[in-house]
N, C-alpha and C. Protein backbone atom coordinates (compact mmCIF):
# COMPACT_ATOMS: atom_id res chain seq x y z
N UNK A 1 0.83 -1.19 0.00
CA UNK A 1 0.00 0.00 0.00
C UNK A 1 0.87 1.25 0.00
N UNK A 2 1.87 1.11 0.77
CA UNK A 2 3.07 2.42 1.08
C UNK A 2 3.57 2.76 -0.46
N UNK A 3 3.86 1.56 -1.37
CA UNK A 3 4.85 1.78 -2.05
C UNK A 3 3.34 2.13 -3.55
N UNK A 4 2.26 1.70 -3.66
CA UNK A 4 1.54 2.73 -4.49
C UNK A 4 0.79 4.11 -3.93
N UNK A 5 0.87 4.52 -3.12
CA UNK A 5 0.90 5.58 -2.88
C UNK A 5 2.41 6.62 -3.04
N UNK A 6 3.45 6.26 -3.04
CA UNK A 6 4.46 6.57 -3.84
C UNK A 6 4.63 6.81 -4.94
N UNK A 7 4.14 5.89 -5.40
CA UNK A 7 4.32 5.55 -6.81
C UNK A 7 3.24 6.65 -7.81
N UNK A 8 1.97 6.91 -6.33
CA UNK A 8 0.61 8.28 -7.17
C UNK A 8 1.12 9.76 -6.77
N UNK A 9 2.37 9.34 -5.73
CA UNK A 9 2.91 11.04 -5.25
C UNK A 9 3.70 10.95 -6.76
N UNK A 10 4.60 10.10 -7.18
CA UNK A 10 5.55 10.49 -8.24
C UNK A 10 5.10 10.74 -9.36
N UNK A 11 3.88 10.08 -9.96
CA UNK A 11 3.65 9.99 -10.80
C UNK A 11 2.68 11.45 -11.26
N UNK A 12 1.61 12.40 -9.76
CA UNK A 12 1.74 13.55 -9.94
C UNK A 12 2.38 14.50 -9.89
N UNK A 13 3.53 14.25 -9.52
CA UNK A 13 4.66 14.89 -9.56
C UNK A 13 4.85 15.83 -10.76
N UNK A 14 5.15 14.52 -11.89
CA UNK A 14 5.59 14.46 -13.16
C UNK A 14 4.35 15.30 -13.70
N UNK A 15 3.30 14.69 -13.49
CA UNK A 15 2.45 15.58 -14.45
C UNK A 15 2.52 16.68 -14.36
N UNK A 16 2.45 16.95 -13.15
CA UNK A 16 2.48 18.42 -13.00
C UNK A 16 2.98 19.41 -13.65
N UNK A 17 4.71 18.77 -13.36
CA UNK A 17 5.71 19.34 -13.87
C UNK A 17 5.41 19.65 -15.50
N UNK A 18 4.88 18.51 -16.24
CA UNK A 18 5.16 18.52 -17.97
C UNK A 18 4.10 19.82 -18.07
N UNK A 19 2.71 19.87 -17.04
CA UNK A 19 1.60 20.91 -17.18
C UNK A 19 2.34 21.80 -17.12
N UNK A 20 3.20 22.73 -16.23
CA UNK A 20 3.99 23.95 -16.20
C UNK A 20 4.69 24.37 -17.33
N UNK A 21 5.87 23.18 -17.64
CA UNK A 21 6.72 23.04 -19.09
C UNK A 21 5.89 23.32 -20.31
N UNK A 22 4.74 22.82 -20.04
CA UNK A 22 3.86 23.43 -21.79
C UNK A 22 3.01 24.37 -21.65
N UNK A 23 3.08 25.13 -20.45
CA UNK A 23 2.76 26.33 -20.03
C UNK A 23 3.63 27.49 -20.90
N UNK A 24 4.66 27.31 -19.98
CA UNK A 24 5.52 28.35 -19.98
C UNK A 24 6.48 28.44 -21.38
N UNK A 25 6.49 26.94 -22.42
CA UNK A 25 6.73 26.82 -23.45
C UNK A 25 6.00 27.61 -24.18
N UNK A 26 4.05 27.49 -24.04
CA UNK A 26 2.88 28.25 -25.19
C UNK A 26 3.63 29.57 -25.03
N UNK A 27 3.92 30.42 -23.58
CA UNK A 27 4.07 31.63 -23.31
C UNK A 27 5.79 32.08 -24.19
N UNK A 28 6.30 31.24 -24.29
CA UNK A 28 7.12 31.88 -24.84
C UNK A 28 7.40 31.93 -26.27
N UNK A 29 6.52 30.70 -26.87
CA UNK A 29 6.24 30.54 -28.03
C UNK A 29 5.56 31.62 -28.83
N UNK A 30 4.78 32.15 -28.12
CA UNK A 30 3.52 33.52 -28.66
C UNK A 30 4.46 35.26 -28.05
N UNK A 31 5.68 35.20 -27.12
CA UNK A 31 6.44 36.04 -26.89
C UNK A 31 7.27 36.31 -28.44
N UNK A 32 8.16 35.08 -28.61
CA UNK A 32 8.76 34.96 -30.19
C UNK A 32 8.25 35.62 -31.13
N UNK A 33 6.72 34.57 -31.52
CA UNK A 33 6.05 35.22 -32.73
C UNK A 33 5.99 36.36 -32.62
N UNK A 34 5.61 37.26 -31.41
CA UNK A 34 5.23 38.80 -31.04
C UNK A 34 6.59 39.64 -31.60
N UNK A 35 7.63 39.16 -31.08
CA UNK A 35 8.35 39.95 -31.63
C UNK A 35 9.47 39.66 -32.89
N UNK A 36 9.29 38.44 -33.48
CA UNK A 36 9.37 38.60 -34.93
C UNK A 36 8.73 39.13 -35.79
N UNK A 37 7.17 39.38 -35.43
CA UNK A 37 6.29 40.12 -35.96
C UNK A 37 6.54 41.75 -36.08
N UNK A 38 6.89 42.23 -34.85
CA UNK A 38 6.94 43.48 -34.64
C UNK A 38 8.12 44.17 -34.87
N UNK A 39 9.44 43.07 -35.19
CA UNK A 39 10.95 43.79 -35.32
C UNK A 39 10.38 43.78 -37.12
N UNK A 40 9.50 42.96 -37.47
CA UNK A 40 9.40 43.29 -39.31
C UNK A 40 8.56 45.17 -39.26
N UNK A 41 8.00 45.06 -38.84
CA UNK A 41 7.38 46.57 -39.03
C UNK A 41 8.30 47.38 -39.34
N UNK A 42 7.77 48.29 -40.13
CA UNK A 42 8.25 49.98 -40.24
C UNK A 42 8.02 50.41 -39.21
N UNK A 43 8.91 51.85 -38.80
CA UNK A 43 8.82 52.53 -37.66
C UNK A 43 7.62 53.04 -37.36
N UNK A 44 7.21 53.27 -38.20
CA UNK A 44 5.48 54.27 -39.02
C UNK A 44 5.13 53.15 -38.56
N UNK A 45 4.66 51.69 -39.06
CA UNK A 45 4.04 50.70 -38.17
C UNK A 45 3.88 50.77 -36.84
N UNK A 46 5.07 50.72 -36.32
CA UNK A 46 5.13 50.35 -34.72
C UNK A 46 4.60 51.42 -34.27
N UNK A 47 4.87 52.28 -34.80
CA UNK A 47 3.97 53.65 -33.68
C UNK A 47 2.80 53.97 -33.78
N UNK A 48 1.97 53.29 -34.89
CA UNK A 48 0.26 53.24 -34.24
C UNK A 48 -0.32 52.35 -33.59
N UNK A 49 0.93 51.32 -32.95
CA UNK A 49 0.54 50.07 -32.39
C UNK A 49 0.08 50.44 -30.78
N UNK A 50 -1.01 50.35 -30.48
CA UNK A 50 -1.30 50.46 -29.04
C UNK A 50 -0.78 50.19 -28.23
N UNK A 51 -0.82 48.21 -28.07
CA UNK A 51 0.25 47.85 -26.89
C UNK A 51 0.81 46.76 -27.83
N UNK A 52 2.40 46.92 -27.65
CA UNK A 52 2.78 45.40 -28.30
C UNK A 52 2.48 43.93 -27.51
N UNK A 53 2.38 44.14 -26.45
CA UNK A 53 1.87 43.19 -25.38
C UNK A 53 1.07 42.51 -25.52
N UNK A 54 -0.18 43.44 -26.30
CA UNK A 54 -1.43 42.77 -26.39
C UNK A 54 -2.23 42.24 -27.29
N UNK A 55 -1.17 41.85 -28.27
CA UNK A 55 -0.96 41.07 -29.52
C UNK A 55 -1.93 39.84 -29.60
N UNK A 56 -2.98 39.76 -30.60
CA UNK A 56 -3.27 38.61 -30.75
C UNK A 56 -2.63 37.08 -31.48
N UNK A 57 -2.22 36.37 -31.12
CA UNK A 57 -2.10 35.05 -32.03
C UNK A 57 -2.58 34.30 -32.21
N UNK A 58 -2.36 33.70 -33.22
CA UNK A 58 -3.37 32.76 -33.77
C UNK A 58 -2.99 31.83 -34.95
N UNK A 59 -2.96 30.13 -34.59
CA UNK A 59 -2.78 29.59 -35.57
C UNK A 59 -3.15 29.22 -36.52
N UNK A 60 -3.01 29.44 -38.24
CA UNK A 60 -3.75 29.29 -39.21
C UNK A 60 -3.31 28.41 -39.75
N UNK A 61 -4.60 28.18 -40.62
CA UNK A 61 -4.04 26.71 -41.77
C UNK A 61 -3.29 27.51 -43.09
N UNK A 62 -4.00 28.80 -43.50
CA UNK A 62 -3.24 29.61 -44.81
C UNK A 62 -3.26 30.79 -44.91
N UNK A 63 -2.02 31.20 -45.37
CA UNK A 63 -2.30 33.15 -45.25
C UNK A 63 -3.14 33.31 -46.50
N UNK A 64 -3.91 34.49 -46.19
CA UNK A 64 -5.25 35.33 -47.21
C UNK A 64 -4.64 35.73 -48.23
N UNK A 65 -5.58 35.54 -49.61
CA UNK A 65 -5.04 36.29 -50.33
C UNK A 65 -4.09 37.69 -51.05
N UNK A 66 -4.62 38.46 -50.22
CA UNK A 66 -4.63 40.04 -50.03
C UNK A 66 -3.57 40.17 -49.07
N UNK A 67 -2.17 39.45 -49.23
CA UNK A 67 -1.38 39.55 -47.83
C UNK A 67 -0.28 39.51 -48.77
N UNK A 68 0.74 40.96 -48.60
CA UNK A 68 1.89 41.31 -49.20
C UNK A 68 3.27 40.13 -48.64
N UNK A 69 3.32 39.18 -49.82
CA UNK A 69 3.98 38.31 -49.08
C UNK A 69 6.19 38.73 -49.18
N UNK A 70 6.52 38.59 -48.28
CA UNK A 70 8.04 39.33 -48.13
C UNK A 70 8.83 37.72 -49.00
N UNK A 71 7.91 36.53 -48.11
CA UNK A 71 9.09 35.28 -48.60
C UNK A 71 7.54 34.19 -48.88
N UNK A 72 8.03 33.52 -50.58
CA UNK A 72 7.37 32.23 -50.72
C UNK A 72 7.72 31.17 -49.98
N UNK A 73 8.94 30.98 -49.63
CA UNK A 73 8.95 29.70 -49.43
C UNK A 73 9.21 29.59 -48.07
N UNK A 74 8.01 28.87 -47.29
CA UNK A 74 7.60 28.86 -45.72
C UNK A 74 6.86 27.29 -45.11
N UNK A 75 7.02 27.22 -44.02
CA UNK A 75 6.35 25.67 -43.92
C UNK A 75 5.04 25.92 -43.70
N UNK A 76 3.99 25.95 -44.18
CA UNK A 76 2.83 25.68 -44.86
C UNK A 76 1.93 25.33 -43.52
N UNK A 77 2.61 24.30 -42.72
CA UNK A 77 2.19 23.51 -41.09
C UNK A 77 2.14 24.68 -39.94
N UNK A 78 3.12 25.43 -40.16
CA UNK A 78 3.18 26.58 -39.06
C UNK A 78 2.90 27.48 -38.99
N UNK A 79 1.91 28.24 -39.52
CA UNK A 79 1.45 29.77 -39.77
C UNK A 79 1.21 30.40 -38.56
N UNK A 80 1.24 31.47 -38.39
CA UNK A 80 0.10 31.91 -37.29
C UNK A 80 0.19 33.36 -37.71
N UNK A 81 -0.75 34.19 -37.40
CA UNK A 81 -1.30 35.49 -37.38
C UNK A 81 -0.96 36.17 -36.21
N UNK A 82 -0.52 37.07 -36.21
CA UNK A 82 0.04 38.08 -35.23
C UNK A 82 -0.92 39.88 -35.33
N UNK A 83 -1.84 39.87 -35.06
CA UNK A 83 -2.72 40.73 -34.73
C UNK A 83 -2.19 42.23 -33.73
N UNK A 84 -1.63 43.20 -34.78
CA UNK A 84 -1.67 44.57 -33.46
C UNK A 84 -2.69 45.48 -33.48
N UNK A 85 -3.34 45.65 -32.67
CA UNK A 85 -4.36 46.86 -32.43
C UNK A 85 -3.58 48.30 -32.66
N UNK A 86 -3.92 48.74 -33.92
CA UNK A 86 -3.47 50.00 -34.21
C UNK A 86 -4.79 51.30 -33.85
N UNK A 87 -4.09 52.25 -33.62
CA UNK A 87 -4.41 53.66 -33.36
C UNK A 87 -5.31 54.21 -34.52
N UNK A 88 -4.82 53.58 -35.44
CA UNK A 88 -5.48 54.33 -36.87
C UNK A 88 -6.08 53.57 -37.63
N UNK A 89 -7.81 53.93 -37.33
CA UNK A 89 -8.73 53.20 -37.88
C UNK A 89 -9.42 53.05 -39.05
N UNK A 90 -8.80 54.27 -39.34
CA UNK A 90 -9.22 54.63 -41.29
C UNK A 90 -8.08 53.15 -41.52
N UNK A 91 -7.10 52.80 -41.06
CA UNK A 91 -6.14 51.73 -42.15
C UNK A 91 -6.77 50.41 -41.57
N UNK A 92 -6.67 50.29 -40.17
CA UNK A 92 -7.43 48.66 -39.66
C UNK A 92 -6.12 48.45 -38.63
N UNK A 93 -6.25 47.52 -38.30
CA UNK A 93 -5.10 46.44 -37.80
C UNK A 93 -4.45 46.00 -38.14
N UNK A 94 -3.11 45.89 -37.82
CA UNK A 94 -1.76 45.44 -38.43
C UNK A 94 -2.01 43.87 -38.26
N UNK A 95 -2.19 43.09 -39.60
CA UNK A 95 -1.33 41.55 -38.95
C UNK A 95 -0.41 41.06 -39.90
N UNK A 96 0.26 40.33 -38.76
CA UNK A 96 1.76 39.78 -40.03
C UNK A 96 1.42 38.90 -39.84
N UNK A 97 1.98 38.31 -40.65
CA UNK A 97 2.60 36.62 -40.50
C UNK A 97 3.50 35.57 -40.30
N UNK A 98 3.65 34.39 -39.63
CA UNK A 98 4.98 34.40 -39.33
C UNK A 98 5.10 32.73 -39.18
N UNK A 99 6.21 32.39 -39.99
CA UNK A 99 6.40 30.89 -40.03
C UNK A 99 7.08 30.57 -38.61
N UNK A 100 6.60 29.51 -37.82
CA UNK A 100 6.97 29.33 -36.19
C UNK A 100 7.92 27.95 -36.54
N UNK A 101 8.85 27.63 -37.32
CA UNK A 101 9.54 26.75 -38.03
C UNK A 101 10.89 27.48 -37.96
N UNK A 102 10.33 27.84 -39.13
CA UNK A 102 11.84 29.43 -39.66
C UNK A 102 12.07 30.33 -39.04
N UNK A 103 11.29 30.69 -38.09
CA UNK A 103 11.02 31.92 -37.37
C UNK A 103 11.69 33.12 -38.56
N UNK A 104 10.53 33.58 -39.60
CA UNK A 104 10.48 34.04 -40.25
C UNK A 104 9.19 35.08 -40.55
N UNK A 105 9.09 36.56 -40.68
CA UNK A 105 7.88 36.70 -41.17
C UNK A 105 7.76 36.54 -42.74
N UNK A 106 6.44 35.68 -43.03
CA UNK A 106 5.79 35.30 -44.44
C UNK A 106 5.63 37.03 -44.53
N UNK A 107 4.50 37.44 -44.47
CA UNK A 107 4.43 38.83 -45.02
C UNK A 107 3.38 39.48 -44.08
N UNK A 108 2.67 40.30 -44.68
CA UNK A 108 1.61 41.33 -43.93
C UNK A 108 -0.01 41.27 -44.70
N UNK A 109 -0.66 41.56 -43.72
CA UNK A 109 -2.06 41.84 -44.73
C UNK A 109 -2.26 43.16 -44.90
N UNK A 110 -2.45 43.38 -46.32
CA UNK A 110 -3.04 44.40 -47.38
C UNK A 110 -3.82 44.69 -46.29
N UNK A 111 -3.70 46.38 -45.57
CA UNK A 111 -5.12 47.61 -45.17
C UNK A 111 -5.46 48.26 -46.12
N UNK A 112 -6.52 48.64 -45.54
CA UNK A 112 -7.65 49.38 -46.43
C UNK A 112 -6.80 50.78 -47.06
């Protein structure tokens, strides 16, 4: 009895631990994208950006048509969308794009 109750302390142990590790992995994973996203901007970009902090991400299956692409060749599996809340609403919201492979930005979406 001693030695499986040991065996349920160790074994939550571990879980625990891997729960934290893919915690703090998502968090730094969506830190990256944030600022591969945001070192591609123009200066003129970055400064209608509200908060860079408060960046949306988001993983996609394909970038949109209407999206000024910088590089074709990207892994296809890893997209994600990087969303900044800009200041200036006549243009929209900044989003890039960004291969989480290459750590590369694909390109930007066409504003209004």
């Amino acid at each position: 009895m001693k030695k499986l109750f040991i065996i349920c302390l160790i074994a939550l142990g571990i879980l625990s631990a891997c729960e934290n590790t893919s915690n703090e992995s998502t968090g730094q994973i969506s830190e990256n994208l944030q600022n591969i996203a945001f070192n591609s901007l123009t200066d003129m970009e970055k400064k209608e950006i509200e908060n860079k902090e408060k960046a949306e991400i988001q993983k996609i299956e394909e970038v949109p048509e209407n999206t000024d692409l910088v590089i074709n060749d990207y892994d296809k599996n890893n997209i994600y969308s990087v969303k900044f809340k800009s200041t200036n609403q006549d243009l929209g919201d900044i989003v890039v794009f960004v291969d989480n492979v290459n750590k590369k930005t694909i390109g930007i979406l066409l504003r209004k």
